[in-house]
PDB file of N, CA and C in Angstrom:
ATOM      1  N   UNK A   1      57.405  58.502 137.931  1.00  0.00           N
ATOM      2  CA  UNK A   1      58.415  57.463 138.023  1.00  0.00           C
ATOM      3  C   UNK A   1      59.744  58.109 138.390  1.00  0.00           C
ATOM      4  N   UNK A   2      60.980  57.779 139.030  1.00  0.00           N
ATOM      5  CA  UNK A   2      62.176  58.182 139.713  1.00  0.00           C
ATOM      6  C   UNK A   2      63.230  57.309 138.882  1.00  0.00           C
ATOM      7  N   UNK A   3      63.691  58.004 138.723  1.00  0.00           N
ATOM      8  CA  UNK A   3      65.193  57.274 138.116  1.00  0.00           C
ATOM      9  C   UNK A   3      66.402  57.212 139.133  1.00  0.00           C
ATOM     10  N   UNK A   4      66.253  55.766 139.332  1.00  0.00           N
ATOM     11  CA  UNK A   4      67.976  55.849 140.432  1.00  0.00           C
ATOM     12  C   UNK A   4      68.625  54.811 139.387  1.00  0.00           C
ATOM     13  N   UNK A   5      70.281  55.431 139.228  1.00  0.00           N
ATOM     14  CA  UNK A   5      71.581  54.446 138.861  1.00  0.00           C
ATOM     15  C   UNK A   5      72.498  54.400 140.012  1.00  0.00           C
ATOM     16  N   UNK A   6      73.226  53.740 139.452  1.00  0.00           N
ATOM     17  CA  UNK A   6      73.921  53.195 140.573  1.00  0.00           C
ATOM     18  C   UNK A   6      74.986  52.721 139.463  1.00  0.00           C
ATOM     19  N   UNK A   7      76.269  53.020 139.322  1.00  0.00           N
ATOM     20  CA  UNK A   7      77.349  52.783 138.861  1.00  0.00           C
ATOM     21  C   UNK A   7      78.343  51.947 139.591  1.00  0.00           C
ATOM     22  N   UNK A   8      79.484  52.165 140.268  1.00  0.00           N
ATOM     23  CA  UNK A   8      80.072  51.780 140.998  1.00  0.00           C
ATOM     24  C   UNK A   8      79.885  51.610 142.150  1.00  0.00           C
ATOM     25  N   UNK A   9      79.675  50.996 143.130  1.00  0.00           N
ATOM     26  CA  UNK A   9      78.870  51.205 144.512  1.00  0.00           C
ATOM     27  C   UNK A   9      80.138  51.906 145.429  1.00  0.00           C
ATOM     28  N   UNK A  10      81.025  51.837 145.183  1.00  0.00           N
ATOM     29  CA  UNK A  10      81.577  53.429 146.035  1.00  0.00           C
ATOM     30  C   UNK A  10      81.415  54.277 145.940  1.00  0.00           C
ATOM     31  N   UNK A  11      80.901  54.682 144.697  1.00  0.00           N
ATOM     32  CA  UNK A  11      80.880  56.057 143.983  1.00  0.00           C
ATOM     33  C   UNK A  11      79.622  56.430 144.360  1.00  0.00           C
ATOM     34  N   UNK A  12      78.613  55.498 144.509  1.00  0.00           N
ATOM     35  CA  UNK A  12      76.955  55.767 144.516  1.00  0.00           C
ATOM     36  C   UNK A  12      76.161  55.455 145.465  1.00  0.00           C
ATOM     37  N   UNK A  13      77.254  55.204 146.805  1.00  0.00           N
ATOM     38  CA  UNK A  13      76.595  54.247 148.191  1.00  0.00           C
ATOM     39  C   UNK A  13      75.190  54.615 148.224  1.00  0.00           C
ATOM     40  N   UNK A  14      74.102  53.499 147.832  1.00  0.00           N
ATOM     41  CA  UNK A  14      73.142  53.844 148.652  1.00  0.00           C
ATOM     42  C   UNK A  14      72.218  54.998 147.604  1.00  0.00           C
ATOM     43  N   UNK A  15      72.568  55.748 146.987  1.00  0.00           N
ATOM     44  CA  UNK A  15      71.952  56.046 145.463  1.00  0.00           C
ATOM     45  C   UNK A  15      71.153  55.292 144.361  1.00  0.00           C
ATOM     46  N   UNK A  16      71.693  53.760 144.215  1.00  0.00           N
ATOM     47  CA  UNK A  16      71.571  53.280 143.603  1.00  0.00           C
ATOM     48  C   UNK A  16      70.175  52.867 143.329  1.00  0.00           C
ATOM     49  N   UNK A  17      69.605  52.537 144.892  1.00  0.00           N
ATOM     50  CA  UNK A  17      68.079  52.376 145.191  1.00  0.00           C
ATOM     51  C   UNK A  17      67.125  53.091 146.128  1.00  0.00           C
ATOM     52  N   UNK A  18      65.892  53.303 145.645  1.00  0.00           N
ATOM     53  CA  UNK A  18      65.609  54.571 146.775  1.00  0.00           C
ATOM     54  C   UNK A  18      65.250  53.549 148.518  1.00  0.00           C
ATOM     55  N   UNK A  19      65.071  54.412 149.121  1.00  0.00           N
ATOM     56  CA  UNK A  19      65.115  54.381 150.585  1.00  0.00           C
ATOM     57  C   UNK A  19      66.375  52.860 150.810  1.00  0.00           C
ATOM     58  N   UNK A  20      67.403  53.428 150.885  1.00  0.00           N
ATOM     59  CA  UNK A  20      68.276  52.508 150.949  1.00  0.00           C
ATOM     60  C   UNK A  20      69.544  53.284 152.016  1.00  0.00           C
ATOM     61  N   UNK A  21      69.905  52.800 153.164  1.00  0.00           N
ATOM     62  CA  UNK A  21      70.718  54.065 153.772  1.00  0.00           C
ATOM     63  C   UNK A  21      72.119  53.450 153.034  1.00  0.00           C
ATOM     64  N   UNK A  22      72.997  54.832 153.112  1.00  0.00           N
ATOM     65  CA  UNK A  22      74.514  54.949 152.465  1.00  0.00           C
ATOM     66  C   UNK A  22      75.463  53.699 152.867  1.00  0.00           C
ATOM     67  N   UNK A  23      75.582  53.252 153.757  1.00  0.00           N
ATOM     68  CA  UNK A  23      76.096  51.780 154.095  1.00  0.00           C
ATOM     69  C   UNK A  23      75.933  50.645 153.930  1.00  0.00           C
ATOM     70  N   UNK A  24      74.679  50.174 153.304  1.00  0.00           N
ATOM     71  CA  UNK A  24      74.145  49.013 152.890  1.00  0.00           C
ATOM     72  C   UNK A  24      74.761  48.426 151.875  1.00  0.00           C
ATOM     73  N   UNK A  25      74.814  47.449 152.103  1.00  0.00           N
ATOM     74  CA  UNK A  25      75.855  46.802 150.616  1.00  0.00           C
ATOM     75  C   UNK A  25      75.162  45.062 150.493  1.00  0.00           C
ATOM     76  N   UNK A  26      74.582  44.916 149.612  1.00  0.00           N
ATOM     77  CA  UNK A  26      74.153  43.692 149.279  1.00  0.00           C
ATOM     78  C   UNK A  26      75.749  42.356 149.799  1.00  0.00           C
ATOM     79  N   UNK A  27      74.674  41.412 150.372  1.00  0.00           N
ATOM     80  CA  UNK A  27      75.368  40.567 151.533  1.00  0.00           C
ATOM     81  C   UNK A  27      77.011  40.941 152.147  1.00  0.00           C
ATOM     82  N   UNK A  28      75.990  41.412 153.005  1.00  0.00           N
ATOM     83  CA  UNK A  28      77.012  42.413 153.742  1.00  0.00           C
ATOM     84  C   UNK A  28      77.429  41.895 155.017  1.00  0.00           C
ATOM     85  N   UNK A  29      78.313  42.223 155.653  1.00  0.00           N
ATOM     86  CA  UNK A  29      78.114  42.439 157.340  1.00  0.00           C
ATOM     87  C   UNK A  29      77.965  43.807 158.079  1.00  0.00           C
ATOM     88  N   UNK A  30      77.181  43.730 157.662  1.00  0.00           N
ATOM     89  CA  UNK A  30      76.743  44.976 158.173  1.00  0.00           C
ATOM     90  C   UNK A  30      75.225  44.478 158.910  1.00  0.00           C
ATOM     91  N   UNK A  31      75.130  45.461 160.182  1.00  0.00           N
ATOM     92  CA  UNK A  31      73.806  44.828 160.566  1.00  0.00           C
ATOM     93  C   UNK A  31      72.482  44.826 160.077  1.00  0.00           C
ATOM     94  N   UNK A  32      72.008  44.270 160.079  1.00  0.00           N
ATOM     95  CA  UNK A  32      70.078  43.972 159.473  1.00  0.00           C
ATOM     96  C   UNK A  32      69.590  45.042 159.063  1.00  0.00           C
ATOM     97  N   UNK A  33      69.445  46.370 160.584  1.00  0.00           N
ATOM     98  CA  UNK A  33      69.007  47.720 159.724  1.00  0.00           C
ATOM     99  C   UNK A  33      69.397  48.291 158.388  1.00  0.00           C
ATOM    100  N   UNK A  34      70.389  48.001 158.154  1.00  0.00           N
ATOM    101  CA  UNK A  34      71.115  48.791 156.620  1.00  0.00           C
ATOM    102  C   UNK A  34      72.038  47.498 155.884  1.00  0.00           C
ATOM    103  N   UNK A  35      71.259  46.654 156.067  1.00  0.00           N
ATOM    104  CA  UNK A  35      71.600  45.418 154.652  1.00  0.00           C
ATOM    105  C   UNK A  35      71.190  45.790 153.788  1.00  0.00           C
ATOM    106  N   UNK A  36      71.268  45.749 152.572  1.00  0.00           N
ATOM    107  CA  UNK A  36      70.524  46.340 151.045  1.00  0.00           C
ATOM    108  C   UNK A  36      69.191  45.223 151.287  1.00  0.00           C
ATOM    109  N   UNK A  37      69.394  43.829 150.820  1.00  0.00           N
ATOM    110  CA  UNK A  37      68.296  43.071 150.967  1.00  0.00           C
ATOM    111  C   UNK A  37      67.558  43.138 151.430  1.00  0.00           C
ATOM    112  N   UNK A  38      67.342  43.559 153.233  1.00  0.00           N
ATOM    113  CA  UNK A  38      66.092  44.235 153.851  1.00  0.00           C
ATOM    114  C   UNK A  38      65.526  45.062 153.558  1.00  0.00           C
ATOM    115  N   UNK A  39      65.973  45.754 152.523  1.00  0.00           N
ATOM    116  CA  UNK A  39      65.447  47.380 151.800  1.00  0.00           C
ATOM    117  C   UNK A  39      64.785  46.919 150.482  1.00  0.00           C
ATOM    118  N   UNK A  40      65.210  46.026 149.989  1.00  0.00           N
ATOM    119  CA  UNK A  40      65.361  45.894 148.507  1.00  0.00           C
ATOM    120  C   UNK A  40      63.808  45.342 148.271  1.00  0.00           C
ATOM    121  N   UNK A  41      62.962  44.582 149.206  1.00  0.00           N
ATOM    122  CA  UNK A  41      61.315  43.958 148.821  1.00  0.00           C
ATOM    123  C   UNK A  41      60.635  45.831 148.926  1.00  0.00           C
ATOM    124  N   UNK A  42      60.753  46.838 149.513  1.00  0.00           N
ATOM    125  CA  UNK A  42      60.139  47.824 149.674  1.00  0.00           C
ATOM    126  C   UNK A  42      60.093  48.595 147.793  1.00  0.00           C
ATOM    127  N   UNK A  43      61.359  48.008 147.324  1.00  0.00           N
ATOM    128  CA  UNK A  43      61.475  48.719 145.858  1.00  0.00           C
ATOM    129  C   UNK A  43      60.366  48.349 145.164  1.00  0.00           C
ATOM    130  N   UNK A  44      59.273  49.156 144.279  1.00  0.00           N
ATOM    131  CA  UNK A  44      58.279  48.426 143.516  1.00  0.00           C
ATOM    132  C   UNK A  44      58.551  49.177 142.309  1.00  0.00           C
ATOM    133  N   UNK A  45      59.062  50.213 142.048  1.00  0.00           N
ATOM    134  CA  UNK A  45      59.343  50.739 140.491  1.00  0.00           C
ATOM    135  C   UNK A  45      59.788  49.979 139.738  1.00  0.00           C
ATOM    136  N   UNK A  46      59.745  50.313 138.316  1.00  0.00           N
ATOM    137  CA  UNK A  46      60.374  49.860 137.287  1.00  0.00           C
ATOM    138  C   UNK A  46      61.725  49.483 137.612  1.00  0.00           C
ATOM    139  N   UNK A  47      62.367  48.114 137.139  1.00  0.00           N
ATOM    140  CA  UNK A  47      63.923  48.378 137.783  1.00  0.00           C
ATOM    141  C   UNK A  47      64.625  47.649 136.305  1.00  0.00           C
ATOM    142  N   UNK A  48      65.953  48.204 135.997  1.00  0.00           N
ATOM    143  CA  UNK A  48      66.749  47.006 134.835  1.00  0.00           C
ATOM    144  C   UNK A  48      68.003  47.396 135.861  1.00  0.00           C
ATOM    145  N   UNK A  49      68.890  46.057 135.765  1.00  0.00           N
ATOM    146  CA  UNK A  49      69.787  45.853 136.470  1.00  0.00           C
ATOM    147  C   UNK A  49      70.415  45.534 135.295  1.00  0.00           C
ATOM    148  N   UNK A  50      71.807  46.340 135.289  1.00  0.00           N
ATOM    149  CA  UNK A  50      72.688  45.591 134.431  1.00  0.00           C
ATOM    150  C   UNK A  50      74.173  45.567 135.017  1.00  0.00           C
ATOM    151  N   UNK A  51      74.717  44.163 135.057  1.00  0.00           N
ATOM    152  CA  UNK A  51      76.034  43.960 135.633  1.00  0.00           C
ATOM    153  C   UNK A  51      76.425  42.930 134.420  1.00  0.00           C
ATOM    154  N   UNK A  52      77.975  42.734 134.860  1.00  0.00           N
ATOM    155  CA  UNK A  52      78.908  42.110 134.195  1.00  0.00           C
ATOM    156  C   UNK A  52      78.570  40.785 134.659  1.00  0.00           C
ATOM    157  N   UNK A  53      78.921  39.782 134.025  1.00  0.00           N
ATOM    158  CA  UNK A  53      78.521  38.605 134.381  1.00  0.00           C
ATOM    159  C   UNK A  53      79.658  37.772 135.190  1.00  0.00           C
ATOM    160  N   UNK A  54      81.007  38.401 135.159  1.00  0.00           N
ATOM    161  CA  UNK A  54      81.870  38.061 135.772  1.00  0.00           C
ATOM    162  C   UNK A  54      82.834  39.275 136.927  1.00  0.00           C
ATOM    163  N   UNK A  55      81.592  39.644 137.191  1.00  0.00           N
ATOM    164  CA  UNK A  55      81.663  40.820 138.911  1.00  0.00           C
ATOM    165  C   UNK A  55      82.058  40.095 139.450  1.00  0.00           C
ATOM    166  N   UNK A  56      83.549  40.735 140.149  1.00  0.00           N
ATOM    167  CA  UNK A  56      84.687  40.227 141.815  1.00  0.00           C
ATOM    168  C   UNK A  56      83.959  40.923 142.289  1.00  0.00           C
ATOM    169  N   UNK A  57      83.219  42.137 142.416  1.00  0.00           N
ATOM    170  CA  UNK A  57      83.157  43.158 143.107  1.00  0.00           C
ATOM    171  C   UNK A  57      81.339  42.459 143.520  1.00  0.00           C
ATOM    172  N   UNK A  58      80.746  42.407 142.528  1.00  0.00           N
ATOM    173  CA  UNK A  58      79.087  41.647 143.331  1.00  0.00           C
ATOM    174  C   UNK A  58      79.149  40.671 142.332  1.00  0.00           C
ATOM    175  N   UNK A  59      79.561  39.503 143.139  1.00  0.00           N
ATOM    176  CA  UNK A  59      79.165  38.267 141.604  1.00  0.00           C
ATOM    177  C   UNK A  59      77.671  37.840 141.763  1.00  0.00           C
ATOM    178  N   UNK A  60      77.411  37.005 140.794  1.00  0.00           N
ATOM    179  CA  UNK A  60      75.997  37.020 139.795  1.00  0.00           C
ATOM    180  C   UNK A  60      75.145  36.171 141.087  1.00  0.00           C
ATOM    181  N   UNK A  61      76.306  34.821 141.848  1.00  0.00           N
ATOM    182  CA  UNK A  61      75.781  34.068 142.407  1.00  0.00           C
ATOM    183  C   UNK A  61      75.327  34.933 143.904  1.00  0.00           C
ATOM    184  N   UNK A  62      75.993  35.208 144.708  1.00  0.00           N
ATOM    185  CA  UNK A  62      76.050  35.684 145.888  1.00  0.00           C
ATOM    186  C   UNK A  62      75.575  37.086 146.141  1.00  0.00           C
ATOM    187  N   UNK A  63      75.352  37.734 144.621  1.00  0.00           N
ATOM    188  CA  UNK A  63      75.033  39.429 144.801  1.00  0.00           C
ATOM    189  C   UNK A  63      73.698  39.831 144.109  1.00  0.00           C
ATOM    190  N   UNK A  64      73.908  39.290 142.889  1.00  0.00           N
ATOM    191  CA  UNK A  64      73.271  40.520 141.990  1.00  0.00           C
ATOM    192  C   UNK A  64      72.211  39.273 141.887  1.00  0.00           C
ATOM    193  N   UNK A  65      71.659  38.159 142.124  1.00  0.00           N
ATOM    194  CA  UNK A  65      70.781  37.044 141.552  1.00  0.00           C
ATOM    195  C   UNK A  65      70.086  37.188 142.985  1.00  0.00           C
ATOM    196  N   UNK A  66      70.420  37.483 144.494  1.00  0.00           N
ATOM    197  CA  UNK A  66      69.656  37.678 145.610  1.00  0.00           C
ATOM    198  C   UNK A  66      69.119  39.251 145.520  1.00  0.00           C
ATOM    199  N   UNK A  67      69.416  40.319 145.218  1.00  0.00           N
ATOM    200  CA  UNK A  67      68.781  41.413 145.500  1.00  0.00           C
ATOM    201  C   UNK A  67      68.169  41.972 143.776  1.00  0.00           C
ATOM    202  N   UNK A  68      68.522  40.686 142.861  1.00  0.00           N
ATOM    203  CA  UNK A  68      67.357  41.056 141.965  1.00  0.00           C
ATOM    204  C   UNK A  68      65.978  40.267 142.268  1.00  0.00           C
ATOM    205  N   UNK A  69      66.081  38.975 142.710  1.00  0.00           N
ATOM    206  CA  UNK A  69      65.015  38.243 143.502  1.00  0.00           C
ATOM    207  C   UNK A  69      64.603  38.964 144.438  1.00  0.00           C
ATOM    208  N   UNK A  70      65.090  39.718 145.307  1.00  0.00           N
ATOM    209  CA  UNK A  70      64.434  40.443 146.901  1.00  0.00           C
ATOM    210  C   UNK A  70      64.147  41.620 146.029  1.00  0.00           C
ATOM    211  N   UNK A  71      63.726  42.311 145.287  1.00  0.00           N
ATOM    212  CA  UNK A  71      63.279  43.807 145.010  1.00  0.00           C
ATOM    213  C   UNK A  71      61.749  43.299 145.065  1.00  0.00           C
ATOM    214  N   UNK A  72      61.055  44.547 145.602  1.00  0.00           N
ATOM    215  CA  UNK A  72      59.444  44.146 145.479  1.00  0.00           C
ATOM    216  C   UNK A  72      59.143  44.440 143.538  1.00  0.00           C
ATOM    217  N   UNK A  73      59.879  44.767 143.417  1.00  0.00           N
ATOM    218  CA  UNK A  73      59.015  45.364 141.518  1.00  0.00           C
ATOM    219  C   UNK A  73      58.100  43.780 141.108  1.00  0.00           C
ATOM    220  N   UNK A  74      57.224  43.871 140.828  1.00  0.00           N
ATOM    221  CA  UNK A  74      56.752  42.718 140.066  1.00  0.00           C
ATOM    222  C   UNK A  74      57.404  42.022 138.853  1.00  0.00           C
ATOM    223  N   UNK A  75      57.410  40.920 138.483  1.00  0.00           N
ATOM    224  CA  UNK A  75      58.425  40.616 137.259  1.00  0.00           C
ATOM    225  C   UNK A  75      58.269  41.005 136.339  1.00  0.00           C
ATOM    226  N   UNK A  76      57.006  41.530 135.961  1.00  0.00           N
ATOM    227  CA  UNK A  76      57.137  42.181 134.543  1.00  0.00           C
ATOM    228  C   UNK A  76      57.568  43.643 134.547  1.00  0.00           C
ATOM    229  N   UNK A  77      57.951  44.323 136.067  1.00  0.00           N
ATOM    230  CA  UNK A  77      58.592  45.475 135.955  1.00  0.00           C
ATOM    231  C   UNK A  77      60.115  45.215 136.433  1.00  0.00           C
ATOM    232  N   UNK A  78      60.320  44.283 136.068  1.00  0.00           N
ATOM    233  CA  UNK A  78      62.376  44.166 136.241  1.00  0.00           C
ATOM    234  C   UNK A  78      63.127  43.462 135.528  1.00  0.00           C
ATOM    235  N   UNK A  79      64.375  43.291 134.752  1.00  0.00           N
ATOM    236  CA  UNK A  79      65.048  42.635 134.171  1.00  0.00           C
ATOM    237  C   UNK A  79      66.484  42.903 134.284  1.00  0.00           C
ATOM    238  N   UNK A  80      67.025  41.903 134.406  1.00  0.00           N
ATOM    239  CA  UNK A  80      68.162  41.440 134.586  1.00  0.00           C
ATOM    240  C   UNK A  80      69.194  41.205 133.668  1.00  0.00           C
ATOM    241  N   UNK A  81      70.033  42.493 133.448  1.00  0.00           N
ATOM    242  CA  UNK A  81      71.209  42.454 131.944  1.00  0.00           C
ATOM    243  C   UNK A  81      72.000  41.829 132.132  1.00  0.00           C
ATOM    244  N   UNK A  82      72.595  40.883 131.638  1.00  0.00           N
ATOM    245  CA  UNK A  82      74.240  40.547 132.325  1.00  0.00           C
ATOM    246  C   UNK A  82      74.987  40.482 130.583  1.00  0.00           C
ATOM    247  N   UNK A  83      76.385  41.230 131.129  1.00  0.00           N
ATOM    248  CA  UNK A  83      77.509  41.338 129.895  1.00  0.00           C
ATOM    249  C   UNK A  83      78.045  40.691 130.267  1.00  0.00           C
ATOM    250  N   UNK A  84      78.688  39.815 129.821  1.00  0.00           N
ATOM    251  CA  UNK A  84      80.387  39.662 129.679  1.00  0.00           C
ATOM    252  C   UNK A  84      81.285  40.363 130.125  1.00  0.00           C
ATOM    253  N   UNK A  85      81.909  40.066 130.906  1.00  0.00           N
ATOM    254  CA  UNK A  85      82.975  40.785 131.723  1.00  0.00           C
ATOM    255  C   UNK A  85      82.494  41.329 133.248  1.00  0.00           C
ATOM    256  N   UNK A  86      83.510  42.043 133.360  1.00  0.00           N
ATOM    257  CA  UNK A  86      83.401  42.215 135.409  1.00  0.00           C
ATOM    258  C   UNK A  86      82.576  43.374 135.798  1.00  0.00           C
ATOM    259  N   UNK A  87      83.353  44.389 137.205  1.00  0.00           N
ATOM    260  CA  UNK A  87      82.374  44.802 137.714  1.00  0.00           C
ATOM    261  C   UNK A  87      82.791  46.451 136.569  1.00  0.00           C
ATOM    262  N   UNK A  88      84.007  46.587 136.112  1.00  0.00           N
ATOM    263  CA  UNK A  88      84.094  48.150 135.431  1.00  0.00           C
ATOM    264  C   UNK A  88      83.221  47.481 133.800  1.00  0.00           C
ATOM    265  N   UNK A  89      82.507  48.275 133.384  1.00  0.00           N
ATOM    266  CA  UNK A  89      81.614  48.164 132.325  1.00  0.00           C
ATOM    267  C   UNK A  89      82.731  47.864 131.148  1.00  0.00           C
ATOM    268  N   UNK A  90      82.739  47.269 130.352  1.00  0.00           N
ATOM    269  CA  UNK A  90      83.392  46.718 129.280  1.00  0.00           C
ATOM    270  C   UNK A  90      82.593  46.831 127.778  1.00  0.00           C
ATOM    271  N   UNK A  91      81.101  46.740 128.319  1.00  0.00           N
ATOM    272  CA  UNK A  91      80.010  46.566 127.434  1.00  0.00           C
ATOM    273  C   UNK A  91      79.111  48.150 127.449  1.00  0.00           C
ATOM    274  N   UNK A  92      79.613  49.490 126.910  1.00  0.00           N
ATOM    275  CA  UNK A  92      79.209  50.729 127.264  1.00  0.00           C
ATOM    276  C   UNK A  92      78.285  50.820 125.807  1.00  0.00           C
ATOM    277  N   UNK A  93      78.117  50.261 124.894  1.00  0.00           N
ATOM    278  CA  UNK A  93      77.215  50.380 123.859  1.00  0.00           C
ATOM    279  C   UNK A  93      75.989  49.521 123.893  1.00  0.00           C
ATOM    280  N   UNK A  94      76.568  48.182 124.492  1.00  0.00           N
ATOM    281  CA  UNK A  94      75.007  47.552 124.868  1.00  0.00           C
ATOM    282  C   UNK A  94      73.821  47.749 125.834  1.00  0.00           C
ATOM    283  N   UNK A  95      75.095  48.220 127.063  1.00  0.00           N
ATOM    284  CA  UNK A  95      74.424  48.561 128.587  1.00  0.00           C
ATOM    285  C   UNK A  95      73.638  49.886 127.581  1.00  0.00           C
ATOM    286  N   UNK A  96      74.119  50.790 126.980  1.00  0.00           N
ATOM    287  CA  UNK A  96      73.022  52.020 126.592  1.00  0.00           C
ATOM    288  C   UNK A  96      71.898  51.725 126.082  1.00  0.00           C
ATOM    289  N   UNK A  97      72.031  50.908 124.676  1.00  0.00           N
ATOM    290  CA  UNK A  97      70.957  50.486 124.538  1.00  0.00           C
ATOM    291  C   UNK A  97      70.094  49.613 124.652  1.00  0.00           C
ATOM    292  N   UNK A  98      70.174  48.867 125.878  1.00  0.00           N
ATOM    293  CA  UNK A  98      69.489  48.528 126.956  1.00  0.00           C
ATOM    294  C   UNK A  98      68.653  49.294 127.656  1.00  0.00           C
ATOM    295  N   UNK A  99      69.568  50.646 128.127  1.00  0.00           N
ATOM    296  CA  UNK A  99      68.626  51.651 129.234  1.00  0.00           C
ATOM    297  C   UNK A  99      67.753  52.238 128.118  1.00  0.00           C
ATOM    298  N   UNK A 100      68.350  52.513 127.168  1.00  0.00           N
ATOM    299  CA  UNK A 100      67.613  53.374 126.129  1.00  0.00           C
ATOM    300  C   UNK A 100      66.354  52.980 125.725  1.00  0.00           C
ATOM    301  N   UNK A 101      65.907  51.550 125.764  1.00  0.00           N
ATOM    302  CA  UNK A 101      65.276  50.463 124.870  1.00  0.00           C
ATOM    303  C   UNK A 101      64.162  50.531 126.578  1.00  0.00           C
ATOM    304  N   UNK A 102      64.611  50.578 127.892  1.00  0.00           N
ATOM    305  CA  UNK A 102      64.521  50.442 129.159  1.00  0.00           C
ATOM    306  C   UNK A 102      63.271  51.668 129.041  1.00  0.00           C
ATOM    307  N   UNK A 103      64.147  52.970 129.133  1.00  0.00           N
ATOM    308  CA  UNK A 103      63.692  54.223 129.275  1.00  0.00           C
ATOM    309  C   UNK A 103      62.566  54.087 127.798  1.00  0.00           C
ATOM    310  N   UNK A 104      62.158  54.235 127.145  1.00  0.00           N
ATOM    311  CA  UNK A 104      61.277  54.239 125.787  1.00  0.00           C
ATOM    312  C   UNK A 104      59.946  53.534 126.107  1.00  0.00           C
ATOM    313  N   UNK A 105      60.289  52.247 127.221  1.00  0.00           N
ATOM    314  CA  UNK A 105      59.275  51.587 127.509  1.00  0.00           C
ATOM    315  C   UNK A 105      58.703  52.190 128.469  1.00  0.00           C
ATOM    316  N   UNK A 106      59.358  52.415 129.652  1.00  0.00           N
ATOM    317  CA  UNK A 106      58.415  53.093 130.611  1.00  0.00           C
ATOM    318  C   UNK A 106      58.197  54.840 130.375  1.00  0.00           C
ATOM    319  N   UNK A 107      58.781  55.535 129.511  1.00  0.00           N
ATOM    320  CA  UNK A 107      58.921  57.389 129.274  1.00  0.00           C
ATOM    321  C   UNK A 107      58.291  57.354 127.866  1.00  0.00           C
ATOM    322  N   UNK A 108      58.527  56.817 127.123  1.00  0.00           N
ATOM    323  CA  UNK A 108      58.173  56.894 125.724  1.00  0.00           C
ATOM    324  C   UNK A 108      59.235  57.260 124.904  1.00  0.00           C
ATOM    325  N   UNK A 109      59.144  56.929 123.672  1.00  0.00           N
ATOM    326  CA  UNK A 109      60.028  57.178 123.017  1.00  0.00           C
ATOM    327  C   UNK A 109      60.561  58.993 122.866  1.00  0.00           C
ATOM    328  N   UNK A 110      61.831  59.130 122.393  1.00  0.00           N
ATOM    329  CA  UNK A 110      62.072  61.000 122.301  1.00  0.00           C
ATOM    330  C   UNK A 110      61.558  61.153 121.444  1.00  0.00           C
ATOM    331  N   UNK A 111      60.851  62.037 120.466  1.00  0.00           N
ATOM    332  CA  UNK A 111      59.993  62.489 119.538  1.00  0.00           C
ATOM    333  C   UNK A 111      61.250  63.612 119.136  1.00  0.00           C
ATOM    334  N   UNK A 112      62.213  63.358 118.063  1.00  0.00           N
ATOM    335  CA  UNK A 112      63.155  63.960 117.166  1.00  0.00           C
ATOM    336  C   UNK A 112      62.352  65.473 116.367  1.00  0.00           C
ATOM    337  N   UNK A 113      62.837  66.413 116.576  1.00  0.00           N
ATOM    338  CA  UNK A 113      62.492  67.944 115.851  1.00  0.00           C
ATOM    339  C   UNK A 113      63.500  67.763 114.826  1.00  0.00           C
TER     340      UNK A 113
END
């Protein structure tokens, strides 16, 4: 299994998801070859998405609700976090244990020495 994040999408162009080229930006203008969405049915890994529920930067309606629908993962391998608040994380204790709760399911839990 591969672990991609994706934080800020300036910071992570194109990191965020694999085979995704560096310019793609979910509903974009950018042309067809390197739209995120055309990339995004090829994704079949495990995926958790977690955004703010009140993103300027990808809102829920126009961003993050089309390229969590367009990922190929099957539904029981994706879920969809949404916090309260925008696109800079506000919610850094829930988003963790989310991934944490995320990661345990598909890695297994850490086994403490």
């Amino acid at each position: 299994m591969s672990w991609y994040e994706g934080a800020a999408y300036a910071e992570f162009a194109g990191k965020s998801l694999p085979h995704v080229p560096p310019l793609a930006a979910c509903r974009s203008r950018e042309p067809d070859e390197i739209d995120l969405l055309n990339f995004a049915p090829r994704v079949t890994l495990p995926v958790l998405m977690l955004n703010g529920r009140d993103d300027f930067t990808f809102p829920l309606p126009s961003a993050q609700r089309p390229l969590f629908g367009a990922l190929g993962t099957p539904s029981a391998g994706k879920r969809h976090v949404l916090f309260n608040g925008g696109h800079v994380a506000s919610f850094p204790n829930d988003a963790l244990k989310e991934a944490l709760e995320w990661l345990d399911r598909y890695l297994g839990p850490v086994a403490l020495k």
